[in-house]
Protein backbone atom coordinates (compact mmCIF):
# COMPACT_ATOMS: atom_id res chain seq x y z
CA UNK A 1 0.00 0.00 0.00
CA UNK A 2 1.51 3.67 -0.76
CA UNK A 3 2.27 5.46 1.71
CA UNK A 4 0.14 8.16 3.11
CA UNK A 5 2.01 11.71 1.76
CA UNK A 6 -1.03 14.50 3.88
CA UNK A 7 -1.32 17.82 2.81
CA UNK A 8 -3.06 21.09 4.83
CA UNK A 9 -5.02 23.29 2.77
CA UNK A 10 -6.37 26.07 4.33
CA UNK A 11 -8.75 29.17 3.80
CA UNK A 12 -7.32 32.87 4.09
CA UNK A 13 -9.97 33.38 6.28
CA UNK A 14 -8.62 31.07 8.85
CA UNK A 15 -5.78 33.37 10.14
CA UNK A 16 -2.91 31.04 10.15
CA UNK A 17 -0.15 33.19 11.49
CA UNK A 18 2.36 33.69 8.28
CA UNK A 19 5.09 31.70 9.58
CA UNK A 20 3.37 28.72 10.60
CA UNK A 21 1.61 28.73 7.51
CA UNK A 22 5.06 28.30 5.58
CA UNK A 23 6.61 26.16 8.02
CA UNK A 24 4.10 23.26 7.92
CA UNK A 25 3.88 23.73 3.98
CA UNK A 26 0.26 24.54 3.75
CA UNK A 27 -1.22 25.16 0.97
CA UNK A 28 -3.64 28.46 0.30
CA UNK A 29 -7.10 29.13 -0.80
CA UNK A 30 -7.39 33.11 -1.06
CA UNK A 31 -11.09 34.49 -0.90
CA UNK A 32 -11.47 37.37 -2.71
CA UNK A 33 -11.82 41.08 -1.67
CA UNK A 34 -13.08 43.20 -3.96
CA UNK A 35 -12.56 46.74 -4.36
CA UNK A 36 -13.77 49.43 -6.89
CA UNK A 37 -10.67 48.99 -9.00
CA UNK A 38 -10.40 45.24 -9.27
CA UNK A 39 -10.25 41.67 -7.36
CA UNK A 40 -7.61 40.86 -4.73
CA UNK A 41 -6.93 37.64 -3.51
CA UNK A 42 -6.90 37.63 0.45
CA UNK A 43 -2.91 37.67 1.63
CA UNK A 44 -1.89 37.25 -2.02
CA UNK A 45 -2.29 40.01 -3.73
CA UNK A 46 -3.33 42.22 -0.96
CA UNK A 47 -1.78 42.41 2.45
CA UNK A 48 -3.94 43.49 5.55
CA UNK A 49 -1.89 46.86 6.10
CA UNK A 50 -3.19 47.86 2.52
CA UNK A 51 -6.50 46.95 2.72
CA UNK A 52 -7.01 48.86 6.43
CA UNK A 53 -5.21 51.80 4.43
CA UNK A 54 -7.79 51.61 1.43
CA UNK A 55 -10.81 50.74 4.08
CA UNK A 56 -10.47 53.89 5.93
CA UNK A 57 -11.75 55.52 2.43
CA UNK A 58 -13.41 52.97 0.24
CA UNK A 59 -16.20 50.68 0.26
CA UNK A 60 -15.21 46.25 -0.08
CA UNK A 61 -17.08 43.35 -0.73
CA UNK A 62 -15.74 39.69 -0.50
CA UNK A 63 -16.10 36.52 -2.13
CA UNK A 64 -15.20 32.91 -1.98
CA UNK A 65 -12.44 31.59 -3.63
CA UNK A 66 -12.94 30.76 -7.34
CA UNK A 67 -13.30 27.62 -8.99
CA UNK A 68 -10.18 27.46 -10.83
CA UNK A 69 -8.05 28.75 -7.98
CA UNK A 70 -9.30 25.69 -5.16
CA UNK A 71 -8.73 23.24 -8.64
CA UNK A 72 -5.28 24.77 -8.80
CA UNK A 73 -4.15 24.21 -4.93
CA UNK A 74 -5.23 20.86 -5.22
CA UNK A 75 -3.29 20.17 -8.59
CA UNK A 76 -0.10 21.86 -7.12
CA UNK A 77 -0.42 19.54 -4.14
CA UNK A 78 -0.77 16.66 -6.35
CA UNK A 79 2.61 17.61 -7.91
CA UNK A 80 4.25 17.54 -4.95
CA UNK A 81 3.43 14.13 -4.58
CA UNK A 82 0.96 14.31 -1.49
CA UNK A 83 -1.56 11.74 -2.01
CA UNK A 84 -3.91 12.87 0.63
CA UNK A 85 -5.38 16.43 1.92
CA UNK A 86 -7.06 18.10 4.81
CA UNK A 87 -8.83 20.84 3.76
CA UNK A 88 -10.00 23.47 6.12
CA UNK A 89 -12.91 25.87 5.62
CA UNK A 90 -14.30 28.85 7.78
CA UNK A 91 -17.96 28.11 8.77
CA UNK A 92 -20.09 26.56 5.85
CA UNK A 93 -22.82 29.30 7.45
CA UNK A 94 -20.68 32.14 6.53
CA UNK A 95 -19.06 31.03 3.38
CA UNK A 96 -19.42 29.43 0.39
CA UNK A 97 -15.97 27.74 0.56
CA UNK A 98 -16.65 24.54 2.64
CA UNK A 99 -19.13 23.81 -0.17
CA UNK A 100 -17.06 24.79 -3.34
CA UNK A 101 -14.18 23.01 -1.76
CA UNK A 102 -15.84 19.47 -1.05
CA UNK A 103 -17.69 19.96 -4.52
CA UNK A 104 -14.89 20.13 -6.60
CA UNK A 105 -12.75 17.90 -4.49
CA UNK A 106 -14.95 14.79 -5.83
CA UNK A 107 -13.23 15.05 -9.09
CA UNK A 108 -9.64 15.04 -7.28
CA UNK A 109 -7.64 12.28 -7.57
CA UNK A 110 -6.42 13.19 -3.97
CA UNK A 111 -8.01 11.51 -1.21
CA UNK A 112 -9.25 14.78 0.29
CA UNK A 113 -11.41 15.49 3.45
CA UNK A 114 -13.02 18.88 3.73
CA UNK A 115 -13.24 20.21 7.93
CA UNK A 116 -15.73 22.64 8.11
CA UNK A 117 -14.90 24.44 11.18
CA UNK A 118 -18.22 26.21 11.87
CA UNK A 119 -15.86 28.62 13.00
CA UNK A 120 -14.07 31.68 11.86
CA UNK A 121 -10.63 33.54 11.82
CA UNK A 122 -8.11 31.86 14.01
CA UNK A 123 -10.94 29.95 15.79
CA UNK A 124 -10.83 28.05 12.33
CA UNK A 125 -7.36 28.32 11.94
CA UNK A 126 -6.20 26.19 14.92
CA UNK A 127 -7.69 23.27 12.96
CA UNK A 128 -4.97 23.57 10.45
CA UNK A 129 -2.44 24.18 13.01
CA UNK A 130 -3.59 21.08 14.87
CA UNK A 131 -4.06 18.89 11.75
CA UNK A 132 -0.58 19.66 10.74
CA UNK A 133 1.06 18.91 14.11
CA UNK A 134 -0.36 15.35 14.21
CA UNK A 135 0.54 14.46 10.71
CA UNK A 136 4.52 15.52 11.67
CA UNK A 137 3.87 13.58 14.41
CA UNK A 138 3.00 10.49 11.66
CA UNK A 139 -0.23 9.78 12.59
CA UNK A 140 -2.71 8.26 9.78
CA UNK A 141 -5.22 10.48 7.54
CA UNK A 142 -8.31 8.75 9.47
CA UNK A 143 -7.06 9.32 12.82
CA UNK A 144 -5.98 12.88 12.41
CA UNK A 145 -9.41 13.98 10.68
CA UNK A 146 -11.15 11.96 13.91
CA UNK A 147 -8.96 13.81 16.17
CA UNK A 148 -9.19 17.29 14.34
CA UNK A 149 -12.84 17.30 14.53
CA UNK A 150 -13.06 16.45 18.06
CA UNK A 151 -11.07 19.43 19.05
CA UNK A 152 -12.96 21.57 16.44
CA UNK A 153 -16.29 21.28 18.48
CA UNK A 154 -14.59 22.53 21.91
CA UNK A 155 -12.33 25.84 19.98
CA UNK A 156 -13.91 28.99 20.73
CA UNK A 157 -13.33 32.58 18.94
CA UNK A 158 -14.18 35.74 20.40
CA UNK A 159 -13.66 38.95 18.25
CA UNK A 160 -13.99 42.75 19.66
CA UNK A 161 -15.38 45.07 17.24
CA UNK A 162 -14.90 48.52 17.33
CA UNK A 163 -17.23 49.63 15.27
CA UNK A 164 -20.77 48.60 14.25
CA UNK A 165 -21.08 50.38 10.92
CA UNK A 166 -19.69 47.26 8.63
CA UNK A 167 -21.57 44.50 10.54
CA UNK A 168 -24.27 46.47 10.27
CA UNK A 169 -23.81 47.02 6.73
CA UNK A 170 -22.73 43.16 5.69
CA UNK A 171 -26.32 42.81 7.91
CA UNK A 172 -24.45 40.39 10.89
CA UNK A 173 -26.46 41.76 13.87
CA UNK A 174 -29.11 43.80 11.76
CA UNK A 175 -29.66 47.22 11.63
CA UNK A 176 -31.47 48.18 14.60
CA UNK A 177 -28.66 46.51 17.20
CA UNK A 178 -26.07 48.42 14.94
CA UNK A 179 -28.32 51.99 15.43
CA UNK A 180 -28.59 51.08 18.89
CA UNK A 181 -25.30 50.10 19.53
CA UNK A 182 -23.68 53.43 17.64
CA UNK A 183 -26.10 55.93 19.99
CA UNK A 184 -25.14 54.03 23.56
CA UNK A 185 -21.21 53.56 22.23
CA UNK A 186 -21.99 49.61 22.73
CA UNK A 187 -18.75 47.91 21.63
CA UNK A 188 -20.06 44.00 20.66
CA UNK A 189 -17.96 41.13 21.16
CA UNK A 190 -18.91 38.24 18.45
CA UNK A 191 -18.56 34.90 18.02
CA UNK A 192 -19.65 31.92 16.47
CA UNK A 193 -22.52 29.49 17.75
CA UNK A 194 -22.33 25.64 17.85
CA UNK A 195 -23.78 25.89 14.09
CA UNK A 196 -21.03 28.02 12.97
CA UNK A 197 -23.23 31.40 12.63
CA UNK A 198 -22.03 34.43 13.68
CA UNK A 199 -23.75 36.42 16.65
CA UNK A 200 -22.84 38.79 19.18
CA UNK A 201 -22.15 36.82 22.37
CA UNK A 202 -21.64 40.10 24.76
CA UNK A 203 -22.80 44.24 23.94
CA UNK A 204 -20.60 46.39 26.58
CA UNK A 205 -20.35 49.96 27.20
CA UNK A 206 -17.32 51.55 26.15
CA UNK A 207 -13.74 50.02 24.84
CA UNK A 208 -12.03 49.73 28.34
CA UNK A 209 -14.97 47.37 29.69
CA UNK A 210 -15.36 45.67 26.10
CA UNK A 211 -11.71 44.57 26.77
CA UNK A 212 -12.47 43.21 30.07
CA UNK A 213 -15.32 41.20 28.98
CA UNK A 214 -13.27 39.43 26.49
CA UNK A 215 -10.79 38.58 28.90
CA UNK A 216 -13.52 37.28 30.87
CA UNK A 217 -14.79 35.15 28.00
CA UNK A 218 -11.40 33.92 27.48
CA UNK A 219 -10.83 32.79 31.15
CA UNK A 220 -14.49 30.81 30.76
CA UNK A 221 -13.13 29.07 27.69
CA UNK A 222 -10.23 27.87 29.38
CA UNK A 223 -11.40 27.26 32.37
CA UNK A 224 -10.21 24.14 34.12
CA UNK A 225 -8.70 22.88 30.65
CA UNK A 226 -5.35 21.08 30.69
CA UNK A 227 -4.00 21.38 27.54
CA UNK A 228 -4.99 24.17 25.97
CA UNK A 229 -3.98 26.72 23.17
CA UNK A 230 -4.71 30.44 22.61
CA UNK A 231 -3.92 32.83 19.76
CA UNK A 232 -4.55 36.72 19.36
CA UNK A 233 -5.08 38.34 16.30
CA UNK A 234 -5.23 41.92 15.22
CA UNK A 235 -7.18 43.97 12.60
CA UNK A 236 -4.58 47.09 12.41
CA UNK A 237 -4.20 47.19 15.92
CA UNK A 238 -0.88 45.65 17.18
CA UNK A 239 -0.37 47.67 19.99
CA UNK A 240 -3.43 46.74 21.48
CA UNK A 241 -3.03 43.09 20.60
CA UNK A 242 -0.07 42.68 22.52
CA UNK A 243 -1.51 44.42 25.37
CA UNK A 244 -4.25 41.37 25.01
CA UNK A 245 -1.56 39.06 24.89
CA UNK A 246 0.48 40.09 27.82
CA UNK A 247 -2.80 40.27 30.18
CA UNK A 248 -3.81 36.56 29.24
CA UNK A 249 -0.20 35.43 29.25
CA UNK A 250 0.10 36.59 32.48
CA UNK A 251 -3.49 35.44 33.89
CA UNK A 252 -3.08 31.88 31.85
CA UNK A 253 0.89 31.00 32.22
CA UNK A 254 -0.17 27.01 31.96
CA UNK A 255 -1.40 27.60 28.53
CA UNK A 256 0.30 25.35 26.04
CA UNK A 257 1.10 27.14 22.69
CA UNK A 258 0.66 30.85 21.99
CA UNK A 259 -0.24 32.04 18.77
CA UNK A 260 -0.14 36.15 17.41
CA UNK A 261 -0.92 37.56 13.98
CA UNK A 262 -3.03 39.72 11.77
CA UNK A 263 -6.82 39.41 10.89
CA UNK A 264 -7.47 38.91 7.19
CA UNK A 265 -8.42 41.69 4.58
CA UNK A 266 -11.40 39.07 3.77
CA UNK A 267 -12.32 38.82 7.34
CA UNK A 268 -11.99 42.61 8.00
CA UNK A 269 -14.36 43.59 5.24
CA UNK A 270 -17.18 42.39 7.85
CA UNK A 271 -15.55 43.66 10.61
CA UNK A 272 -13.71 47.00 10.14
CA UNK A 273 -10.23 48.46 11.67
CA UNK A 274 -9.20 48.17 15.20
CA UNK A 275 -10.37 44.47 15.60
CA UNK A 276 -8.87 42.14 18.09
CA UNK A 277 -9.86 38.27 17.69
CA UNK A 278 -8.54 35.59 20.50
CA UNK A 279 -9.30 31.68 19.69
CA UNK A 280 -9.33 29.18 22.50
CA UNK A 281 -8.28 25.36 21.85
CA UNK A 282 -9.21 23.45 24.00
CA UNK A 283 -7.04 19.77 23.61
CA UNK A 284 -8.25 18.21 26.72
């Protein structure tokens, strides 16, 4: 029997941090973000400290990746002689890429299985991480998709938003919770429910007690966990992000792997500048 060769592919959506994205070899499917002058593909052709730039002024849209560019990931990993992929997708309720992914996967030659993470940002992005870590560790296709998906259903994301205006205007919490919101300075912190849909899981007053709520919801997603890993991710923010990180690093100093990078152009379309996003694995 050949030998199992496993490939990671992975959404731009998922907020791999750069470097571990090249050092476990995975593989990219850009969404798209589309501005007034043409389509970028997410991290590709477009960077997040452009987009914020061009956000500030003009108006973006996003879409999942095309056809031809999922067909072409899968035929470069082919050539590289994996015979196997993990593929893993931002929630199927928020994107059309889960779909588009297993769709066209059918026709692969690869043995491919697509994760769909119900999840978003690095929340999604720690199934990659996790999925690559047990293949170097040589375990078999079956057994790391088993093990993947286990963890999947106990990873949390919580994301701060600034502003209301572009969830209000990609219609995430609806217009009247945005109006609200904007008139009482109510800074919502969002999430993902168990079916992968995004919802505001806490409305605070004010950025200073915004911050301490998601600390809060961090320490409840940890709670009396083990073996457990935790990532924080910016949206043209660093300076707050590593004031994030240094408050949970200090409050959680069993926590197993620690994780920091940027939130995607793709992902930022939805949820403006000045975003901070913290994802909570919880192993056992």
């Amino acid at each position: 029997m050949q030998p199992e060769k496993i490939a990671i592919l992975v959404d731009s959506c998922s907020d791999v941090p750069a470097e571990v994205l090249a050092a476990a070899d995975m593989a990219l499917m850009p969404m798209n973000v589309v501005f007034r002058d043409r389509v970028y593909e997410d991290r590709l052709t477009i960077t997040p400290t452009e987009f914020y730039r061009r956000q500030a002024t003009e108006k973006a849209t996003t879409a999942s990746p095309t056809g031809k560019r999922i067909l072409d990931a899968l035929e470069r990993i082919q050539a590289s002689g994996y015979t196997h992929v993990i593929a893993v997708c931002i929630s199927a309720a928020l994107s059309g890429t889960f779909q588009e992914t297993q769709l066209l996967a059918e026709d692969s030659p690869l043995t491919v299985h697509v994760i769909n993470t119900r999840s978003v940002g690095i929340g999604s992005g720690f199934s990659a991480i996790y999925a690559a870590q047990l293949r170097d560790q040589g375990l078999a296709f079956a057994d790391i998709i088993k093990e993947v998906e286990r963890v999947t259903a106990q990873t949390k994301v919580f994301f701060y938003v600034p502003s209301l205006k572009y969830l209000q205007a990609g219609g995430r919490i609806g217009k009247v919770a945005g109006m609200a919101g904007t008139l009482l300075n109510v800074k919502p912190i969002i999430s993902c429910d168990p079916e992968g849909i995004y919802y505001p899981i806490a409305k605070v007053r004010g950025a200073k007690r915004t911050i301490g709520k998601l600390l809060d919801l961090v320490d409840g997603a940890i709670g009396d966990a083990t073996k457990v890993n935790v990532a924080v991710c910016d949206g043209a923010d660093p300076d707050l992000r590593q004031q994030v990180l240094d408050q949970l690093k200090a409050a959680h100093p069993n926590v197993t792997d620690w994780y920091a990078g940027d939130v995607s152009p793709a992902l930022g379309v939805h949820t403006g500048p000045g975003l901070i996003g913290v994802g909570v694995q919880v192993l056992d």
